[in-house]
C-alpha atoms as a PDB file:
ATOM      1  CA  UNK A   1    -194.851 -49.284 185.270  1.00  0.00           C
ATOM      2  CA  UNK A   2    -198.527 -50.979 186.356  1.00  0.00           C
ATOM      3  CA  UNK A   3    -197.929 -54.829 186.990  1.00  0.00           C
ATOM      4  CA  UNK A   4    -195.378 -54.645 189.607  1.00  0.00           C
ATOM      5  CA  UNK A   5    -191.923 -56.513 189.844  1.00  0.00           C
ATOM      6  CA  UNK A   6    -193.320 -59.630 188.381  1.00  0.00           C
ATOM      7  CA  UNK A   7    -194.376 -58.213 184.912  1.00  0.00           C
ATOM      8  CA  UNK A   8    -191.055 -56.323 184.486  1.00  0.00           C
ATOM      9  CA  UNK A   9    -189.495 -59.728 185.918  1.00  0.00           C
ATOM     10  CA  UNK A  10    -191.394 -62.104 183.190  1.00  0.00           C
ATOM     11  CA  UNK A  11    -191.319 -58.709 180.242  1.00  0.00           C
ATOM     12  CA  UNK A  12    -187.164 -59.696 180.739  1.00  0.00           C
ATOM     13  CA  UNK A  13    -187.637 -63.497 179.872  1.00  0.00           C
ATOM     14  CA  UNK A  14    -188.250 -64.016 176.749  1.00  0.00           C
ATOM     15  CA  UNK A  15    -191.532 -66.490 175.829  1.00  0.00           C
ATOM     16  CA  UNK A  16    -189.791 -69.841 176.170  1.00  0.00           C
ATOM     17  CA  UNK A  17    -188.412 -68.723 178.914  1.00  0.00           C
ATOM     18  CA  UNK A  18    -191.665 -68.429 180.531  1.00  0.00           C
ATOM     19  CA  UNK A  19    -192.702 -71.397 179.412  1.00  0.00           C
ATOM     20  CA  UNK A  20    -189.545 -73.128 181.229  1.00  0.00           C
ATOM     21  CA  UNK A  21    -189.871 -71.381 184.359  1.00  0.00           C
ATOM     22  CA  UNK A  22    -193.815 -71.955 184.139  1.00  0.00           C
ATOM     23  CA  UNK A  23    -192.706 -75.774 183.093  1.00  0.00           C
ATOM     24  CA  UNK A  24    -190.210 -76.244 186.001  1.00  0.00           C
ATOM     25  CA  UNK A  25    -192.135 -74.681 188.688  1.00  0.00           C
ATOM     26  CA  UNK A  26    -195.466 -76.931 188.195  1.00  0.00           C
ATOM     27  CA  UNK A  27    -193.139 -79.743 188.115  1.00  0.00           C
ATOM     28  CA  UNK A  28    -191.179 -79.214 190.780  1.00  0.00           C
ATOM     29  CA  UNK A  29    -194.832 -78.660 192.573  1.00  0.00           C
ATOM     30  CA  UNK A  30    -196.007 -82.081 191.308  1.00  0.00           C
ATOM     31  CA  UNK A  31    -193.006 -83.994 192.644  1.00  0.00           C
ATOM     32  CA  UNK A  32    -193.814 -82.133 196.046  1.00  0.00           C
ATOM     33  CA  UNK A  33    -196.903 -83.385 195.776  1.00  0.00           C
ATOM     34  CA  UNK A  34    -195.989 -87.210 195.228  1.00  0.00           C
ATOM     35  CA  UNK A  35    -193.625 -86.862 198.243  1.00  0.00           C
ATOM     36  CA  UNK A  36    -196.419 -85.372 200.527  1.00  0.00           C
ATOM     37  CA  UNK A  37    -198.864 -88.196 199.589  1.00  0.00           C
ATOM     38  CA  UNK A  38    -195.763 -90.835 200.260  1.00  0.00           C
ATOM     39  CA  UNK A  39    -195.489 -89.513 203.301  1.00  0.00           C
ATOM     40  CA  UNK A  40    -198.958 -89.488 204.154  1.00  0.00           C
ATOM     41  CA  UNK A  41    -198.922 -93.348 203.173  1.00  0.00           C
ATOM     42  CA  UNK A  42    -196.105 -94.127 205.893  1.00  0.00           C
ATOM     43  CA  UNK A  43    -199.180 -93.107 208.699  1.00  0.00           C
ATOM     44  CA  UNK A  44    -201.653 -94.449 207.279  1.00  0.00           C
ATOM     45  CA  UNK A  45    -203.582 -97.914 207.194  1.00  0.00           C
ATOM     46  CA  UNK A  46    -205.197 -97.603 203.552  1.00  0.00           C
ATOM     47  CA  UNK A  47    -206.835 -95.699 201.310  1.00  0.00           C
ATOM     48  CA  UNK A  48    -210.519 -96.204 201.043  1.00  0.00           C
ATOM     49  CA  UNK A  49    -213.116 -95.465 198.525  1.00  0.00           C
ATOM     50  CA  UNK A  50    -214.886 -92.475 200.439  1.00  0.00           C
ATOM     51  CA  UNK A  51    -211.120 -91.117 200.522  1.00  0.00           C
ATOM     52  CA  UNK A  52    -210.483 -91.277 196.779  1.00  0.00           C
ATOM     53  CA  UNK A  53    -213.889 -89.795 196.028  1.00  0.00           C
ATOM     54  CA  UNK A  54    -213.251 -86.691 198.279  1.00  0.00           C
ATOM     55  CA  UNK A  55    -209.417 -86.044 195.943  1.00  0.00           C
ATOM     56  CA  UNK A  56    -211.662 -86.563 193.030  1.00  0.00           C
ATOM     57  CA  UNK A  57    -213.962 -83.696 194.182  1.00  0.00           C
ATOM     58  CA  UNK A  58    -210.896 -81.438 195.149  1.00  0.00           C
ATOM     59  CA  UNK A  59    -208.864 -82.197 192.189  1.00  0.00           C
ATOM     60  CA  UNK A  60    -212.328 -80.988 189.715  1.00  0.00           C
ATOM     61  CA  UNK A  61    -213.087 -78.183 191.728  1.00  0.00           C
ATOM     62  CA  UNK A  62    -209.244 -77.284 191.873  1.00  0.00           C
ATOM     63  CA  UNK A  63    -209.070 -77.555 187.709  1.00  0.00           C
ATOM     64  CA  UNK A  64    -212.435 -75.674 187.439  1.00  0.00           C
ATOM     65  CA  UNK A  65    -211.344 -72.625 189.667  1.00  0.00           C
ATOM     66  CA  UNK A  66    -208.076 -72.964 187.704  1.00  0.00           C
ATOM     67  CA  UNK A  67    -209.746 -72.589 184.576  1.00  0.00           C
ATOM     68  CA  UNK A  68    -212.143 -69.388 185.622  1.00  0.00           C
ATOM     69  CA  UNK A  69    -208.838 -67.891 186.329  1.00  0.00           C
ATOM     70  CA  UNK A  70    -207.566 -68.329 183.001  1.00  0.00           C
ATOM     71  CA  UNK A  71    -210.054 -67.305 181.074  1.00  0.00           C
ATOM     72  CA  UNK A  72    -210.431 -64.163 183.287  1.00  0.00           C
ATOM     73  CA  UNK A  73    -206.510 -62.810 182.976  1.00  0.00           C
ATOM     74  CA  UNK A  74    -206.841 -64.067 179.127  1.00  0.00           C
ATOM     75  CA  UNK A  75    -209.980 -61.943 178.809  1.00  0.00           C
ATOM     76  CA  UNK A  76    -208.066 -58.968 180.536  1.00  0.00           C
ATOM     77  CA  UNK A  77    -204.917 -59.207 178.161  1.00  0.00           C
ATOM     78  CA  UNK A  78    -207.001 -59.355 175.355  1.00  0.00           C
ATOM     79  CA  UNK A  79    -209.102 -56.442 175.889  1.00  0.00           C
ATOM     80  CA  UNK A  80    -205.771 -54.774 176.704  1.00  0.00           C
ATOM     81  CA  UNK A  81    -204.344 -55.841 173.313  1.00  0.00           C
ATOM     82  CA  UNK A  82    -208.368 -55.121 171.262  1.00  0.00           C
ATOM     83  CA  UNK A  83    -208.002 -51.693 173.033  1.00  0.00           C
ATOM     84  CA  UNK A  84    -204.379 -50.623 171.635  1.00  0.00           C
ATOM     85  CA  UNK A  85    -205.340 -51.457 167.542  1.00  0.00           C
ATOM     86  CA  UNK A  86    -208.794 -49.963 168.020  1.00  0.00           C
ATOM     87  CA  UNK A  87    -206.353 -46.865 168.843  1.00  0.00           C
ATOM     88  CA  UNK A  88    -204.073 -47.213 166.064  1.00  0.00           C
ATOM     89  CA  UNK A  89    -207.172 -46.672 163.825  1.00  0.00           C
ATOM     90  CA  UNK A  90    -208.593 -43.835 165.771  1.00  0.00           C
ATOM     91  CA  UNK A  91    -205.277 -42.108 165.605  1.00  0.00           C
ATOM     92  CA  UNK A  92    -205.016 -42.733 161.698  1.00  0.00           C
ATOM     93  CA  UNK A  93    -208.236 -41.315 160.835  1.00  0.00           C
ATOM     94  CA  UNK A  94    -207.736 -38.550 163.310  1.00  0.00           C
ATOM     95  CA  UNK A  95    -204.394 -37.547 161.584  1.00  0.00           C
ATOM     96  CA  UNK A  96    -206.120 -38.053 157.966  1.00  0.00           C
ATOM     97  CA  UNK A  97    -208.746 -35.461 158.742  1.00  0.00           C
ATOM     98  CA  UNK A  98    -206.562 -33.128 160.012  1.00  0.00           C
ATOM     99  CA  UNK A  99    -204.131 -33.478 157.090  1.00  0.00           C
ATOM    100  CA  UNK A 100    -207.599 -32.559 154.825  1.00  0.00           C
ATOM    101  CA  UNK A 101    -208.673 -29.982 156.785  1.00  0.00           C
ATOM    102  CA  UNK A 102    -205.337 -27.986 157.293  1.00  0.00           C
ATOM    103  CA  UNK A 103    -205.998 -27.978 153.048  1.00  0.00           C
ATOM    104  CA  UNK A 104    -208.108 -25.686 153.550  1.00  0.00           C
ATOM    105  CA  UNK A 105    -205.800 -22.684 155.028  1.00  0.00           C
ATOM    106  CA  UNK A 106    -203.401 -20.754 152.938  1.00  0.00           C
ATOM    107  CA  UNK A 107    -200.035 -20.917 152.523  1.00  0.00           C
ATOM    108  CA  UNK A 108    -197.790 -21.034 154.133  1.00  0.00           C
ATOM    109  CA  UNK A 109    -199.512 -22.935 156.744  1.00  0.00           C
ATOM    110  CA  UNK A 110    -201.191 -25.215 154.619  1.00  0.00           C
ATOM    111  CA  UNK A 111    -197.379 -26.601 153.126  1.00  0.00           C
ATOM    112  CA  UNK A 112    -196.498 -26.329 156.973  1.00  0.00           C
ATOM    113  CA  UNK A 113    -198.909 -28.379 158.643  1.00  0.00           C
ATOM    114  CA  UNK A 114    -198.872 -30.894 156.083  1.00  0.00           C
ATOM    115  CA  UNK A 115    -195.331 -31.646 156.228  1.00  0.00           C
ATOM    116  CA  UNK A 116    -195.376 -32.027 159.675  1.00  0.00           C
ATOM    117  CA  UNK A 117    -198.490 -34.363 159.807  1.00  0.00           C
ATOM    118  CA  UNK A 118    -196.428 -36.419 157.506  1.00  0.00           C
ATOM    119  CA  UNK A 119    -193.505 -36.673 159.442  1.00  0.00           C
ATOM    120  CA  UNK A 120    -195.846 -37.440 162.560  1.00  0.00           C
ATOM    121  CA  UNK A 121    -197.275 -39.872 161.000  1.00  0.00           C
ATOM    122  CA  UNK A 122    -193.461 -41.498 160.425  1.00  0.00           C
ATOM    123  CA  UNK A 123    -192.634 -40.738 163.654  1.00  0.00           C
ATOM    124  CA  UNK A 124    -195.717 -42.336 165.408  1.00  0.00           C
ATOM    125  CA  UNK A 125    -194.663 -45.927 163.089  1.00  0.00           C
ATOM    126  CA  UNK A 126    -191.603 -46.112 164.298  1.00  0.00           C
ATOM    127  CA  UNK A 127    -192.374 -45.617 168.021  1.00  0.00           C
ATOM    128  CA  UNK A 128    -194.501 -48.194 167.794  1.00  0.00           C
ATOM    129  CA  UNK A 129    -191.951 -50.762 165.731  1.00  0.00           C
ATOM    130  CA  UNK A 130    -188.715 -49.343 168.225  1.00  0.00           C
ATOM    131  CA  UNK A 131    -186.801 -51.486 170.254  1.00  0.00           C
ATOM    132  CA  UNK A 132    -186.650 -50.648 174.238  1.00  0.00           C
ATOM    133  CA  UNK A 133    -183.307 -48.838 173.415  1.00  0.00           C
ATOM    134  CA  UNK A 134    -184.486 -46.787 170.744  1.00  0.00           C
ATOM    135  CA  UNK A 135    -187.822 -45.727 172.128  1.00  0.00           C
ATOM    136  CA  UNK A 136    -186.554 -43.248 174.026  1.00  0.00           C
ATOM    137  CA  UNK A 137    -185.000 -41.119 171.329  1.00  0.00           C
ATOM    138  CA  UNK A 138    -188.123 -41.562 169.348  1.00  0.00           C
ATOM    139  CA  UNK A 139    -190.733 -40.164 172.061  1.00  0.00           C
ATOM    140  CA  UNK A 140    -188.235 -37.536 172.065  1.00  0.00           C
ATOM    141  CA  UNK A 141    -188.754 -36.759 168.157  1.00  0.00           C
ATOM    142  CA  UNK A 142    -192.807 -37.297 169.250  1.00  0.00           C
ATOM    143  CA  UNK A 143    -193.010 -34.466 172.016  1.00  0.00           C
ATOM    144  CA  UNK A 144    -191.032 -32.233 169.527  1.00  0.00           C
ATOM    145  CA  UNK A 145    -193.604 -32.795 166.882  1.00  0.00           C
ATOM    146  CA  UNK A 146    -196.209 -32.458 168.804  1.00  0.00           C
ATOM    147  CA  UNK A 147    -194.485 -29.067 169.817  1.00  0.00           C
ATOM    148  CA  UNK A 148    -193.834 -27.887 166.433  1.00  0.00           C
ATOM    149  CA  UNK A 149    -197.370 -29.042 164.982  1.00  0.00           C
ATOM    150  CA  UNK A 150    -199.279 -26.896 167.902  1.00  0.00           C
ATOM    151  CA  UNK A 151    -197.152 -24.247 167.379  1.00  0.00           C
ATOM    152  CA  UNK A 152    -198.177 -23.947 163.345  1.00  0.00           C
ATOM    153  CA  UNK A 153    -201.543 -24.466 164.183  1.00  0.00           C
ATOM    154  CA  UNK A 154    -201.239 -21.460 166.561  1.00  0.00           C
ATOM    155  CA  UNK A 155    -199.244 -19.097 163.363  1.00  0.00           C
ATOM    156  CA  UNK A 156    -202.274 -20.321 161.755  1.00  0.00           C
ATOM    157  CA  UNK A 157    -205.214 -18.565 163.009  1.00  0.00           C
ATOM    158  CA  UNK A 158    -205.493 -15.761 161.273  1.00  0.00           C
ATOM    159  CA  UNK A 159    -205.747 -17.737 158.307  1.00  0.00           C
ATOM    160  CA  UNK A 160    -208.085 -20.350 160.206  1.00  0.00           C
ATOM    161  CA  UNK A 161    -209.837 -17.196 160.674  1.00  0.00           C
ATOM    162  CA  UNK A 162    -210.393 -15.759 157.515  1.00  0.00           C
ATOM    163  CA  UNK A 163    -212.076 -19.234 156.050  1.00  0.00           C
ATOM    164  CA  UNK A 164    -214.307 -19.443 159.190  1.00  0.00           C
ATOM    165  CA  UNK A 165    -212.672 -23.102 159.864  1.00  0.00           C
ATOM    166  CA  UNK A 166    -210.846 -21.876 163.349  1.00  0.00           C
ATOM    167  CA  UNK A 167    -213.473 -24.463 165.353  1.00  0.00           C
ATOM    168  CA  UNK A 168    -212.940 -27.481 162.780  1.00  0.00           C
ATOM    169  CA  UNK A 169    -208.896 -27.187 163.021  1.00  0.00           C
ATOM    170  CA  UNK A 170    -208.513 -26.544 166.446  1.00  0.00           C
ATOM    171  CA  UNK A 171    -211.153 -30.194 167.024  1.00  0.00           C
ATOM    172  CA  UNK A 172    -208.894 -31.795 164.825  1.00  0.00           C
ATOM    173  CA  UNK A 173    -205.775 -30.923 166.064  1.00  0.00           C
ATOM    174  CA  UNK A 174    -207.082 -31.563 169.614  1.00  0.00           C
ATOM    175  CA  UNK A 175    -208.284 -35.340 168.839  1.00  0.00           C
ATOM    176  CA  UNK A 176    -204.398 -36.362 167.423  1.00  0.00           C
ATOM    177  CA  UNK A 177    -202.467 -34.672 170.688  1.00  0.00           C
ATOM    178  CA  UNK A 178    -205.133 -36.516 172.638  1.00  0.00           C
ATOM    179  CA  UNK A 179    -204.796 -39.943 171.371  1.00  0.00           C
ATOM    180  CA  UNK A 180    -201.091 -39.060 171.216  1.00  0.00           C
ATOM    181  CA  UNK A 181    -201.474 -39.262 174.754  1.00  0.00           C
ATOM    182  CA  UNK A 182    -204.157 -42.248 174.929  1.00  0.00           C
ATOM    183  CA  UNK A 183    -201.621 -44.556 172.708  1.00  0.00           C
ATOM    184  CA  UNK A 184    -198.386 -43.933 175.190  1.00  0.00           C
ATOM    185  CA  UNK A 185    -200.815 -44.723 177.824  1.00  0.00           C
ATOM    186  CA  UNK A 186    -202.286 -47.560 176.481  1.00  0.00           C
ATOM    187  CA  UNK A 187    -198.614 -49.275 175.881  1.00  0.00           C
ATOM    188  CA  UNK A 188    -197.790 -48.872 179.795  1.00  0.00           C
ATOM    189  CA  UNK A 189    -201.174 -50.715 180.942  1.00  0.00           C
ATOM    190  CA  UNK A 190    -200.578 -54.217 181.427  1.00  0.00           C
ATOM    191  CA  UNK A 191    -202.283 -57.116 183.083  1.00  0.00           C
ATOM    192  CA  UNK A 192    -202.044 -56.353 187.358  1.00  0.00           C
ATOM    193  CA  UNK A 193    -199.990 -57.784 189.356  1.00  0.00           C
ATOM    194  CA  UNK A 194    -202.291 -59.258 191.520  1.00  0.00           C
ATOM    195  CA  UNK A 195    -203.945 -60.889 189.435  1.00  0.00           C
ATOM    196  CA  UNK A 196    -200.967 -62.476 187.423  1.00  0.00           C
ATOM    197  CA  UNK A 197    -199.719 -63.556 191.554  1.00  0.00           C
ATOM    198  CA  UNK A 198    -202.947 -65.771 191.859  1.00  0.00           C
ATOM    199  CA  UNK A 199    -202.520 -67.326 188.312  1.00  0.00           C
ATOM    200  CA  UNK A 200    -199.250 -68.386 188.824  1.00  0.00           C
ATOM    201  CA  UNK A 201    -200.201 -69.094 192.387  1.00  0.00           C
ATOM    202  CA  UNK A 202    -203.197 -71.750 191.327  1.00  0.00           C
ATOM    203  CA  UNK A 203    -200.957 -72.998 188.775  1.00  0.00           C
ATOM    204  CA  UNK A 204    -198.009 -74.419 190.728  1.00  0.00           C
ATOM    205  CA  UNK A 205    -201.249 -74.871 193.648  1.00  0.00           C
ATOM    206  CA  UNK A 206    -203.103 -77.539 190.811  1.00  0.00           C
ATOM    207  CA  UNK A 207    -199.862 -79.108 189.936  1.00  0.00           C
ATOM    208  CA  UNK A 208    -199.226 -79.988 193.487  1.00  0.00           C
ATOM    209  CA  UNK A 209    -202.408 -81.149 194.093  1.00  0.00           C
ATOM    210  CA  UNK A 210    -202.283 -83.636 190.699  1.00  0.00           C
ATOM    211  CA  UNK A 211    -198.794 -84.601 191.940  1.00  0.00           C
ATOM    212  CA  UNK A 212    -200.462 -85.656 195.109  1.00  0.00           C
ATOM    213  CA  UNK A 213    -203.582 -88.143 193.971  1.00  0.00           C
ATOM    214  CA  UNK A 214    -201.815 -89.054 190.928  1.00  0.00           C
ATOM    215  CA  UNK A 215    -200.159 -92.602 191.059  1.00  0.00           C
ATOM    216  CA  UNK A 216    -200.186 -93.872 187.415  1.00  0.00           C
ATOM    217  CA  UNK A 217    -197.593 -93.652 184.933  1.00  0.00           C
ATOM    218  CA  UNK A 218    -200.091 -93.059 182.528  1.00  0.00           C
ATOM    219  CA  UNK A 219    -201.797 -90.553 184.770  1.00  0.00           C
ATOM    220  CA  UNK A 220    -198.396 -88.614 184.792  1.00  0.00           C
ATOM    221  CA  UNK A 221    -198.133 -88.503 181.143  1.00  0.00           C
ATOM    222  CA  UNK A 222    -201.095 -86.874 180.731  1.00  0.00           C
ATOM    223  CA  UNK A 223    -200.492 -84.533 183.534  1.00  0.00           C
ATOM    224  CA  UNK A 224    -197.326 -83.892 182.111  1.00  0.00           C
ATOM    225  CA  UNK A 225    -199.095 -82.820 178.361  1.00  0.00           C
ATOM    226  CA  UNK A 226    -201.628 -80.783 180.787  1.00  0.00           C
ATOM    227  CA  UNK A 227    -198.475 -78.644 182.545  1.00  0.00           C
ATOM    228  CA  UNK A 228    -196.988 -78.081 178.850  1.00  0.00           C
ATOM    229  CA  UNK A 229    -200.623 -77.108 177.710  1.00  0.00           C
ATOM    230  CA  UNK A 230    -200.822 -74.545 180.707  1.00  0.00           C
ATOM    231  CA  UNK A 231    -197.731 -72.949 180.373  1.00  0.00           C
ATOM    232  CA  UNK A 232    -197.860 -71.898 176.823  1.00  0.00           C
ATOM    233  CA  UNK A 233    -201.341 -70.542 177.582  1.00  0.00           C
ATOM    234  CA  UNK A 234    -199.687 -68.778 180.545  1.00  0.00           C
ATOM    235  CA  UNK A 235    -196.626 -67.596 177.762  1.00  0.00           C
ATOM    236  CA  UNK A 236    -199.633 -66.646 175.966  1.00  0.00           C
ATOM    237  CA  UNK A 237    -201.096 -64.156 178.092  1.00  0.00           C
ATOM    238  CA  UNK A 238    -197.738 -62.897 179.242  1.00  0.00           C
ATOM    239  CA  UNK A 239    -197.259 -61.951 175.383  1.00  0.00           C
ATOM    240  CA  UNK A 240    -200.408 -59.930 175.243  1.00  0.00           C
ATOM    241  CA  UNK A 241    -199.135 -58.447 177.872  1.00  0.00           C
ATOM    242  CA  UNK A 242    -196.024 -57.117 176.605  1.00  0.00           C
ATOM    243  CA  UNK A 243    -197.599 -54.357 174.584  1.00  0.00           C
ATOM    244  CA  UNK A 244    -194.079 -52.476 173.611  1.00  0.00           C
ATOM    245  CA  UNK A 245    -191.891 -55.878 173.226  1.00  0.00           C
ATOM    246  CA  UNK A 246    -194.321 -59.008 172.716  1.00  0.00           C
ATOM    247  CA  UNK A 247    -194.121 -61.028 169.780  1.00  0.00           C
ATOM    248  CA  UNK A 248    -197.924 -60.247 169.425  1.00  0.00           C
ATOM    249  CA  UNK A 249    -198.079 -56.262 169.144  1.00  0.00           C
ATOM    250  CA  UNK A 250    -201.240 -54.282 166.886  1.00  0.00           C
ATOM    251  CA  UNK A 251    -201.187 -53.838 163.778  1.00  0.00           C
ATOM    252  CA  UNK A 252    -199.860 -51.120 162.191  1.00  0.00           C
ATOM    253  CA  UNK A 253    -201.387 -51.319 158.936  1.00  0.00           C
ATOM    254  CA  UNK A 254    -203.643 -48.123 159.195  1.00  0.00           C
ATOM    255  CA  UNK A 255    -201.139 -46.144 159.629  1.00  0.00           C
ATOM    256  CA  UNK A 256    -198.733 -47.258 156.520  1.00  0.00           C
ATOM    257  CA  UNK A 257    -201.803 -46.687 154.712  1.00  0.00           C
ATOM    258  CA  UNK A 258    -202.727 -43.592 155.797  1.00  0.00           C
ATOM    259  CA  UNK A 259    -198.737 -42.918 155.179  1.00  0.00           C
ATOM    260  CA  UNK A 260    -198.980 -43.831 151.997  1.00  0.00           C
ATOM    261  CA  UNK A 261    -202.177 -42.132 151.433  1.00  0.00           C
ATOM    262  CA  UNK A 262    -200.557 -38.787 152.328  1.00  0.00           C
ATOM    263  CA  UNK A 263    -197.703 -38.838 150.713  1.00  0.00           C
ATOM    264  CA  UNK A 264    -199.605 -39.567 147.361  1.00  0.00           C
ATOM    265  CA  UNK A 265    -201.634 -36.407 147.836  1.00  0.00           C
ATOM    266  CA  UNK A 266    -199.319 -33.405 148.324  1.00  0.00           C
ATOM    267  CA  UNK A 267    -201.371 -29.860 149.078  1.00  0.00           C
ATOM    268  CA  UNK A 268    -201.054 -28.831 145.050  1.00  0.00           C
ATOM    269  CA  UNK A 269    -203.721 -32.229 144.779  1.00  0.00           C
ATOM    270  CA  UNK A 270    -205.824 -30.383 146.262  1.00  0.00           C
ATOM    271  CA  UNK A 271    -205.573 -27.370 144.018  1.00  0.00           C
ATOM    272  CA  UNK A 272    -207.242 -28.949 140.818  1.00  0.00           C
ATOM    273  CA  UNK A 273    -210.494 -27.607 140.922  1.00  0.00           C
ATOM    274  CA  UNK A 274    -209.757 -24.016 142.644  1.00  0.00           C
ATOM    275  CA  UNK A 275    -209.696 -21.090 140.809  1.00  0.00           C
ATOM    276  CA  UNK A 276    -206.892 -19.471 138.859  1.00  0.00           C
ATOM    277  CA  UNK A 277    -206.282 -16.932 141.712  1.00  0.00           C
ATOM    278  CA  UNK A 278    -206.491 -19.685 144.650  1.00  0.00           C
ATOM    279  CA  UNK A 279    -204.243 -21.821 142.554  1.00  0.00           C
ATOM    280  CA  UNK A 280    -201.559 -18.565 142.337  1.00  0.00           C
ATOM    281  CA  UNK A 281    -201.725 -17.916 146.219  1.00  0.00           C
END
């Protein structure tokens, strides 16, 4: 699975969780700070105006690195998360137009192929609504659709033949097993590892550093709303990464449309305006 240990570590927590464990570690990072600068106290003489103008510098640049690095990994889950529901359209238009075109072969293909677009079309919905334990025995029921749908398509030639649409069904067919494909893939990509490391790396990094120049009370407080802030961002982003168990998934409201659109038009629809001996075949 891309993302390494941590991802499948923080995927198993669910999002207060990371929030705690975000929460505690910044914290815990903070209070390491305030010890370090005690310490440093104990061997020093004072603390000077040049000094506290040099933490100021370190403590912007710190926040302002910190903040690049959110947007970035935020940027990266989203696209991530814009990239799986432009699929779910592609793949619902994709499986529309072949339900339309396999209209135009005869029976008993036509009957064939339509009833197993439907039940495709079921099948991809509740992949994408399964929990962990039941996905499994769902992409099972997938690859044998896929199987059986290819194999129709295949009885079908002749008949593909004989109405000169060979080219348009075999296109057709071709886009759904390919996005098929694109959509499983798409739910295994998550944000790198890497790059989720040096997040949570300049996170706890910032909170030590604020633990250290802070001195307040009412400098804490606020530092204390900031860590809160930053780890439900951080919750945030670990969400859009979770494409098969997150609390923020795509929509899957093109494809209950295009399920109900399907179902409403059974193959006799498309008989009305045919001719008496089309209508007979």
């Amino acid at each position: 699975m891309e993302g390494g240990w941590l991802t499948e570590w923080l995927s198993g927590l669910s999002l207060p969780g990371v929030v705690l464990v975000m929460l505690a570690s910044m914290l815990l990072a903070a209070l390491a700070g305030y010890a370090a600068r005690r310490l440093e106290r104990r061997f020093s003489k004072g603390r000077d105006e040049k000094e506290h103008t040099q933490e100021s510098y370190l403590v912007g640049s710190s926040l302002g690195l910190l903040a690049l690095l959110l947007a970035f990994s935020f940027s990266m889950a989203l696209q991530r998360y814009e990239e799986r529901r432009h699929l779910v359209v592609q793949e619902a238009n994709a499986i529309g137009t072949a339900y339309l075109r396999s209209q135009l072969l005869d029976e008993p293909h036509r009957g064939r192929l339509s009833d197993l677009l439907i039940r495709y079309t079921d099948n991809r919905i509740a992949l994408a609504n399964a929990a962990r334990e039941d996905q499994r025995s769902q992409l099972a029921i997938n690859d044998k659709l896929l199987t059986d749908i290819w194999a129709a398509v295949t009885a079908a030639r002749d008949s593909a033949n004989t109405h000169g649409v060979t080219t348009a069904i075999l296109i057709t067919f071709n886009e759904v097993i390919d996005l098929d494909t694109e959509r499983k893939v798409a739910r295994q990509v998550r944000v790198p590892a890497p790059v989720l490391l040096l997040l949570y790396g300049f996170l706890v990094m910032n909170a030590g550093v604020l633990g250290f120049v802070l001195e307040e009370r009412r400098a804490w407080i606020g530092a204390g709303v900031l860590f809160v802030l930053l780890s439900s961002y951080t919750s945030l982003i670990s969400d859009l990464s979770r494409p098969a168990s997150g609390s923020i998934l795509e929509s899957q409201e093109p494809m209950l449309m295009l399920r109900q659109s399907l179902k409403s038009q059974p193959p006799k629809v498309f008989d009305h305006y045919a001719p008496p001996k089309a209508q007979s075949q």
